[in-house]
Protein backbone atom coordinates (compact mmCIF):
# COMPACT_ATOMS: atom_id res chain seq x y z
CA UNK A 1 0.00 0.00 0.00
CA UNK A 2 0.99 3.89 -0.60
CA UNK A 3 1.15 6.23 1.40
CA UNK A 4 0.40 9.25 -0.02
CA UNK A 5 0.19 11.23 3.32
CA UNK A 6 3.14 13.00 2.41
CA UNK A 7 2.21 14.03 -0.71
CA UNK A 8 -1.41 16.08 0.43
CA UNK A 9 0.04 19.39 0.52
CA UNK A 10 1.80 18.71 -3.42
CA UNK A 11 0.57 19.82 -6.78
CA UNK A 12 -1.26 16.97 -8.98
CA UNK A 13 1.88 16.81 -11.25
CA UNK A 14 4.56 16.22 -8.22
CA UNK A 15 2.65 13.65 -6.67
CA UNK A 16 1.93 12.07 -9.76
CA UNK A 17 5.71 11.85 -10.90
CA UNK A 18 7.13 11.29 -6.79
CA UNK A 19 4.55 7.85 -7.32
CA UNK A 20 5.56 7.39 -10.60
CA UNK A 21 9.37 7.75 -8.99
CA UNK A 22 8.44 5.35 -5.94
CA UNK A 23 6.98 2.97 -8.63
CA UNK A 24 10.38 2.34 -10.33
CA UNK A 25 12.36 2.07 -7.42
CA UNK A 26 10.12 -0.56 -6.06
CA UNK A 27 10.81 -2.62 -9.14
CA UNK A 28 14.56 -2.42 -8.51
CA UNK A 29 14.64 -3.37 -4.02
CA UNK A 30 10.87 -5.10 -4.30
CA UNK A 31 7.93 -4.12 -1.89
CA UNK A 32 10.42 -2.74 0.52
CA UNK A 33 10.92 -0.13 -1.54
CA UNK A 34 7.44 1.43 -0.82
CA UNK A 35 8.55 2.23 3.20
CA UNK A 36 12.14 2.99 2.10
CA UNK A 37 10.59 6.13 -0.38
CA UNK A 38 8.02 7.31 1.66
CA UNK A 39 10.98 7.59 4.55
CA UNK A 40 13.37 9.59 2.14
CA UNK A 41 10.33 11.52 0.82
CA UNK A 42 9.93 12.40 4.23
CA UNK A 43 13.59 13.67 4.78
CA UNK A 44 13.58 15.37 1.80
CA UNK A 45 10.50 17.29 1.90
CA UNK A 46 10.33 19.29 5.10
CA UNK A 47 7.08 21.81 5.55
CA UNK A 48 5.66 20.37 2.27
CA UNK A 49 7.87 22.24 -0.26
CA UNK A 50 9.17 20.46 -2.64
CA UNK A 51 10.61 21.64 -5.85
CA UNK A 52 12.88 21.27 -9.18
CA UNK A 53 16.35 20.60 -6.37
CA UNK A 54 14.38 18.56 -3.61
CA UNK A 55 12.72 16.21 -6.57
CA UNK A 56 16.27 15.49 -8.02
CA UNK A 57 17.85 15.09 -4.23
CA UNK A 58 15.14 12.65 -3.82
CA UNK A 59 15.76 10.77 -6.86
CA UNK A 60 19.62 10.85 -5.61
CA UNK A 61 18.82 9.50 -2.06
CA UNK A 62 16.46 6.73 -4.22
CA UNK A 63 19.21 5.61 -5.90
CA UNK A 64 22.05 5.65 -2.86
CA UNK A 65 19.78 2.73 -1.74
CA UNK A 66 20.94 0.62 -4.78
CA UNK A 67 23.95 -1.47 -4.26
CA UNK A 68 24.72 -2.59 -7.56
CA UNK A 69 25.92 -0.32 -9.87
CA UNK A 70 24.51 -1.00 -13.03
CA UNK A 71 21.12 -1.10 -11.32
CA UNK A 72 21.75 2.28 -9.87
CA UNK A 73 22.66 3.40 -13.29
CA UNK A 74 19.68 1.81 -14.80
CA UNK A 75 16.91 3.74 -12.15
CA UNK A 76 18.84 7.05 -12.89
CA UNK A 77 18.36 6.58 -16.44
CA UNK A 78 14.87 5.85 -16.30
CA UNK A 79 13.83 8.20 -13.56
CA UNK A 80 15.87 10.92 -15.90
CA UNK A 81 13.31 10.57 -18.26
CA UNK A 82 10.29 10.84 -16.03
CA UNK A 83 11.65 14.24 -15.15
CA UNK A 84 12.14 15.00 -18.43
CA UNK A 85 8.09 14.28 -19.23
């Protein structure tokens, strides 16, 4: 399950693309990855602001989680072209 009780206080779009973001990293760590992103989110957007910088640190802390390189690689890739959307 989501929780989205972080993302309440976002714009349509971010919260859209931040489950769009949570989405890929849970196919690279499994189900685990839904409570690891909604504990970064959490870190990474204090008071509900969350713009252009905090989206890409997020995506950054997302992919510190990933051990293997190539993987890591891989989710930066692909979450590089969600932003890009």
């Amino acid at each position: 399950m989501v929780d989205r009780s972080g993302l309440k206080a976002l714009p349509q779009a971010t919260q859209q693309l931040i489950l769009q973001l949570n989405e890929l990293f849970v196919e690279f760590v499994g189900p685990i990855g839904w409570d690891l992103s909604h504990d970064i989110f959490m870190r990474c957007a204090p008071e509900a602001k969350f713009g252009p910088a905090a989206i890409r640190r997020y995506v950054n802390e997302l992919s510190d989680q990933l051990e293997n390189v190539a993987d890591k690689r891989t989710f930066l890739q692909r979450a590089e072209k969600l932003l890009l959307q």
